[in-house]
C-alpha atoms as a PDB file:
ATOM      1  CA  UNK A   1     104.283 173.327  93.766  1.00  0.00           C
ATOM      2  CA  UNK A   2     105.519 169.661  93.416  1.00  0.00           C
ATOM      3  CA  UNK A   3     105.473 167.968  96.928  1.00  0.00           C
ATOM      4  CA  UNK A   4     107.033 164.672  95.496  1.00  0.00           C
ATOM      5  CA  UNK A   5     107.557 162.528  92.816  1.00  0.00           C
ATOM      6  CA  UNK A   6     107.695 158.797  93.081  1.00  0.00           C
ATOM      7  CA  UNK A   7     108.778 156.094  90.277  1.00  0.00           C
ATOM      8  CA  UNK A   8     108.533 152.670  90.084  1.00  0.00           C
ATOM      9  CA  UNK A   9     109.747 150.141  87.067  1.00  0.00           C
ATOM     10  CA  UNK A  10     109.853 146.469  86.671  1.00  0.00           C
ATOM     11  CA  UNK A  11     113.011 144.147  85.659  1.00  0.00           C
ATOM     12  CA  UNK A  12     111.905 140.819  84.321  1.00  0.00           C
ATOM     13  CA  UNK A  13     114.325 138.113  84.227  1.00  0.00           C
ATOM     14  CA  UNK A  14     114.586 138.533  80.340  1.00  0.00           C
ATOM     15  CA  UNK A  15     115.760 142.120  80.839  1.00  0.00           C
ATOM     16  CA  UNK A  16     118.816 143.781  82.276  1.00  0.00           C
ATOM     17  CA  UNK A  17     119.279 145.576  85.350  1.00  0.00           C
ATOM     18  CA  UNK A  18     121.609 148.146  84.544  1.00  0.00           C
ATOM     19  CA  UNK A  19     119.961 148.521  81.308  1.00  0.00           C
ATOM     20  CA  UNK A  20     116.638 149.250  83.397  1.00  0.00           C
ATOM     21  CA  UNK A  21     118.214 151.478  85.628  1.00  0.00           C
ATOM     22  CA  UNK A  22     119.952 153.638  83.003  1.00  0.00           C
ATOM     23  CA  UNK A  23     116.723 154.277  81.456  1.00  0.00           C
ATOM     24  CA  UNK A  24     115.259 155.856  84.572  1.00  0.00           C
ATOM     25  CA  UNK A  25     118.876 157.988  84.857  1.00  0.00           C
ATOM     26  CA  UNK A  26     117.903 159.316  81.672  1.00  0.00           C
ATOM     27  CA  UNK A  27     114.623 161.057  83.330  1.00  0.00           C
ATOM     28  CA  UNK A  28     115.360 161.509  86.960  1.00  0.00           C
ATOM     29  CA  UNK A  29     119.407 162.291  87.088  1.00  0.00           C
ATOM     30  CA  UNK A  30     121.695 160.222  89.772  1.00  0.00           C
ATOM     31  CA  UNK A  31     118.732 157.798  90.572  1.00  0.00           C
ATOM     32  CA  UNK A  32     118.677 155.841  93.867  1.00  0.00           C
ATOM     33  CA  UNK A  33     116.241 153.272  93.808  1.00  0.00           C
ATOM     34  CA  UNK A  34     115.215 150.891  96.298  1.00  0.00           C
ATOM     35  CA  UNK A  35     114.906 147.682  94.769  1.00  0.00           C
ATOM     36  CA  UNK A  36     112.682 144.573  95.794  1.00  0.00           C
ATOM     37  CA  UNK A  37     112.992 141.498  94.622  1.00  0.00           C
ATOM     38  CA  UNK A  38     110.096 139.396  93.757  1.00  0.00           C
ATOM     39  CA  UNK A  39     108.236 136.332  91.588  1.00  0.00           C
ATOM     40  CA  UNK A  40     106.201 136.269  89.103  1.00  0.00           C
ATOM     41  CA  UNK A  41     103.413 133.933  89.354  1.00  0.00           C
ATOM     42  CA  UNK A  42     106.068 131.072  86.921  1.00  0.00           C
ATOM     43  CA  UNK A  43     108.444 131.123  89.898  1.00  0.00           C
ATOM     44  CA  UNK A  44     110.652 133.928  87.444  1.00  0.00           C
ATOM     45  CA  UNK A  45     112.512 136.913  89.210  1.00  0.00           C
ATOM     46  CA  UNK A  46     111.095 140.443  88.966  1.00  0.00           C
ATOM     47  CA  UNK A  47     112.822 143.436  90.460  1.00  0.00           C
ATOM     48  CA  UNK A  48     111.262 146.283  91.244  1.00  0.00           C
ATOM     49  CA  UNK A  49     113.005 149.598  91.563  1.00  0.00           C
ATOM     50  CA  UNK A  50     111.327 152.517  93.075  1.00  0.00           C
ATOM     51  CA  UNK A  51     112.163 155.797  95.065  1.00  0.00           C
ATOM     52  CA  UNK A  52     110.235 158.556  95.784  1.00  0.00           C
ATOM     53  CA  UNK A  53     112.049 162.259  95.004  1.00  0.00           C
ATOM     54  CA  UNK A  54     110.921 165.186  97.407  1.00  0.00           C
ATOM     55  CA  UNK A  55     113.886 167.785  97.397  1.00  0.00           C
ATOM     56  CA  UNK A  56     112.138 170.818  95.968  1.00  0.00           C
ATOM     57  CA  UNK A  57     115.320 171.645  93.423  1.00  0.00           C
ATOM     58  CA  UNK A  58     114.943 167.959  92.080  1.00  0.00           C
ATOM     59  CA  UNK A  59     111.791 168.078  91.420  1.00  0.00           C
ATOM     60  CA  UNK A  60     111.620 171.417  89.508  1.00  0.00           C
ATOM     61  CA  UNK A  61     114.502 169.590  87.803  1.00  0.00           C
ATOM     62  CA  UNK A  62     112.154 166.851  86.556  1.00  0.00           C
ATOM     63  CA  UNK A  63     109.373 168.979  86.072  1.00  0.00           C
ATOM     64  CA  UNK A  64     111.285 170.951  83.572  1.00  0.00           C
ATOM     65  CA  UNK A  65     112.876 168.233  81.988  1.00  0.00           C
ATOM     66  CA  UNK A  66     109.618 167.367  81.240  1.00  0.00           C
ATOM     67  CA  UNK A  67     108.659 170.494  79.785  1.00  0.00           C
ATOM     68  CA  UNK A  68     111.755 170.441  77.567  1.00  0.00           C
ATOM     69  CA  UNK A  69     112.036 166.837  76.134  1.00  0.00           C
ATOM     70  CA  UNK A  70     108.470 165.780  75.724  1.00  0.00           C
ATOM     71  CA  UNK A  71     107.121 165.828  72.132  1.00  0.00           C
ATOM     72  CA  UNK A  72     104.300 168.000  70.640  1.00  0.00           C
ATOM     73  CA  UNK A  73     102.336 164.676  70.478  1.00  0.00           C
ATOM     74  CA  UNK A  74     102.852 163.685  73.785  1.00  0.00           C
ATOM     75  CA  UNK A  75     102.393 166.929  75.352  1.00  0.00           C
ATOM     76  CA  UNK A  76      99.214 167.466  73.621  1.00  0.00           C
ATOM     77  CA  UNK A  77      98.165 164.408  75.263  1.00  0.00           C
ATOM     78  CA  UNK A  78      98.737 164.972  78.666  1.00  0.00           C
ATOM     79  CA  UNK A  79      96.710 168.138  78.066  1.00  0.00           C
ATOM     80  CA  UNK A  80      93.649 166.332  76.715  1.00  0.00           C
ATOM     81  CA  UNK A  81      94.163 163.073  79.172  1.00  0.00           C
ATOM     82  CA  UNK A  82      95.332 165.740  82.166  1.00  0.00           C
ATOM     83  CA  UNK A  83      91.833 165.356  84.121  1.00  0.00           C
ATOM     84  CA  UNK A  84      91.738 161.334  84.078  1.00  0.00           C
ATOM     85  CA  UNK A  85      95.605 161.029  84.920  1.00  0.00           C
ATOM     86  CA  UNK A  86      94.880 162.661  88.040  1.00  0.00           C
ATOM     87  CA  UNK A  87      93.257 161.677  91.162  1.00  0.00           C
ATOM     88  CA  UNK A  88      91.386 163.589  93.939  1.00  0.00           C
ATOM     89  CA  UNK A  89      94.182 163.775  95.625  1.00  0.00           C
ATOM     90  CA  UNK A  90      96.620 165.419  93.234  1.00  0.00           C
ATOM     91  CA  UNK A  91      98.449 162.918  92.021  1.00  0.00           C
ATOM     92  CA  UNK A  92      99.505 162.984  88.170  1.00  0.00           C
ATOM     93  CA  UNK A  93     100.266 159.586  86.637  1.00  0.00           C
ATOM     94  CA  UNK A  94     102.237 159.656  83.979  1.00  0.00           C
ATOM     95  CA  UNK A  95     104.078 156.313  82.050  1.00  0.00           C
ATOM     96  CA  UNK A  96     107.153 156.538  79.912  1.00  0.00           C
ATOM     97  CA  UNK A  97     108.838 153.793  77.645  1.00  0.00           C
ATOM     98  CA  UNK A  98     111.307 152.075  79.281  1.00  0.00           C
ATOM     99  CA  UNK A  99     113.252 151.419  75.858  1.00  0.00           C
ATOM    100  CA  UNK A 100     112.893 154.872  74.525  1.00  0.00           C
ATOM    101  CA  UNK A 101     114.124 156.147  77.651  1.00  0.00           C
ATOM    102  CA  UNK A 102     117.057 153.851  77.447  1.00  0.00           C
ATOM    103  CA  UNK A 103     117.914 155.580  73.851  1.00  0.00           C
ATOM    104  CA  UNK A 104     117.856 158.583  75.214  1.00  0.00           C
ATOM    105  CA  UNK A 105     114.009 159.628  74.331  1.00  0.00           C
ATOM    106  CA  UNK A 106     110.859 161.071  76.549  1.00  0.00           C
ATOM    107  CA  UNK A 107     107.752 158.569  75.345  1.00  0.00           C
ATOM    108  CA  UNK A 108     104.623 158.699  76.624  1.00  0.00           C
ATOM    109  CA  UNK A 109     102.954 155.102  76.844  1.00  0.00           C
ATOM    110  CA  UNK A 110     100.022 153.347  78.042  1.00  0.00           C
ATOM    111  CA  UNK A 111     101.929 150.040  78.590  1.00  0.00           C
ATOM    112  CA  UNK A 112     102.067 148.490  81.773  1.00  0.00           C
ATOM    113  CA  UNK A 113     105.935 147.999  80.860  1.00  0.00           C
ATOM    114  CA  UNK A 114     106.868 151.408  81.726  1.00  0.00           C
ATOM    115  CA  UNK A 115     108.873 154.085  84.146  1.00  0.00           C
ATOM    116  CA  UNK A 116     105.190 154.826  86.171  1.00  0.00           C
ATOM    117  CA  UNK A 117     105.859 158.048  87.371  1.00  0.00           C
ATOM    118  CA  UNK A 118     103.655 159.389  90.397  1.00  0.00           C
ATOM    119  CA  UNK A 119     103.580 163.479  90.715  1.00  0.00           C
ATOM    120  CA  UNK A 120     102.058 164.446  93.782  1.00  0.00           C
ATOM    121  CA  UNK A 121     100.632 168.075  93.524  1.00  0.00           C
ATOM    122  CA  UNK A 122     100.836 170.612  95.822  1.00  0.00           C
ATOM    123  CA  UNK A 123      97.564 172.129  96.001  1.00  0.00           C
ATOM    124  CA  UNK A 124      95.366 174.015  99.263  1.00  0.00           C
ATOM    125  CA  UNK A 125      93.041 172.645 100.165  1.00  0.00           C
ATOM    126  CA  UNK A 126      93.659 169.614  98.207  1.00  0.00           C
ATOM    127  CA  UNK A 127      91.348 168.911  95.589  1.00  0.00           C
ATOM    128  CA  UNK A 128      91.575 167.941  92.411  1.00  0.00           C
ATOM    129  CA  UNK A 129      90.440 170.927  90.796  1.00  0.00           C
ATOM    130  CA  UNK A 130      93.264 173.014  92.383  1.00  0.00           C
ATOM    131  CA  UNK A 131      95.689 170.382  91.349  1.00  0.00           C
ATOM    132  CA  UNK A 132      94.788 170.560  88.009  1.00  0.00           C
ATOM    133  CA  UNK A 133      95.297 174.470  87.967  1.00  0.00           C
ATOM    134  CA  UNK A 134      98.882 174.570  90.016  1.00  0.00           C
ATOM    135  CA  UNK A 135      99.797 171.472  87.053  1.00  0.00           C
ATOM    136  CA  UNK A 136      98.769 174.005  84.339  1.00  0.00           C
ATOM    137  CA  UNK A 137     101.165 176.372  85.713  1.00  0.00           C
ATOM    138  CA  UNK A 138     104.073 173.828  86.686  1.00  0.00           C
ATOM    139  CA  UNK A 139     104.182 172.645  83.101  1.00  0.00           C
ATOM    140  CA  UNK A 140     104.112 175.603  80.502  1.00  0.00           C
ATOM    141  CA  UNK A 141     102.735 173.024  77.839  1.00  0.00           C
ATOM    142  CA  UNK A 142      99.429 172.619  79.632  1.00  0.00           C
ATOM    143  CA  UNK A 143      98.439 176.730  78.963  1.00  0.00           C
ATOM    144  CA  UNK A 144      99.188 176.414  75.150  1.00  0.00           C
END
């Protein structure tokens, strides 16, 4: 139901790494990011860590982790916002606090200074309309 998941965060040169990268442990378990480093347009470092997830038993994994730690709020709001966070093609976009992950908390967040997290759909034939239903039945939240 979930062909993959992909993530990708940002490290700017006043944050740190391993602080970074146990935020995204928090949400996708035993991470192994690429990282990339580049500049920002001041000549200051940014890292970017990303990997893409497709083992079917880690992505159920996220998917209910999901389900389980997201707040009434936030689940409400990825049931209003569900049709505009996902493209024709099935994928979901979803953003998530980098500090609240860090403390241990699931926070949505419109910030560009996030965990993005890509979920790519598995839908036939691929539309966004069948994406939308197989979502509604991945995530229990979405059929309240």
């Amino acid at each position: 139901m979930i062909h993959n998941i992909t993530y990708r965060t940002f490290v700017y040169s006043t944050e740190d790494e391993e602080k970074v990268t146990d935020a995204i442990s928090y949400i996708f378990f035993e991470p192994s990011p690429v990282r990339e480093v580049n500049e920002d347009h001041f000549g200051n470092k940014i890292i970017v860590l990303s990997e893409k997830i497709s083992k079917k038993r880690s992505t159920r994994d996220i998917a209910s982790f999901l389900n389980d730690n997201l707040s009434p709020e936030d689940k409400n709001t990825i049931k209003v916002e569900l049709s505009r966070r996902m493209d024709d093609k099935g994928n979901l976009f979803l953003r998530f606090d980098k500090q609240e992950a860090y403390d241990q908390k699931l926070k949505l967040t419109y910030s560009g200074d996030a965990i993005h997290m890509r979920i790519k759909i598995a839908s036939y034939p691929v539309s966004k309309e069948n994406a939308l239903k197989v979502a509604c039945k991945i995530f229990d939240f979405l059929n309240e």
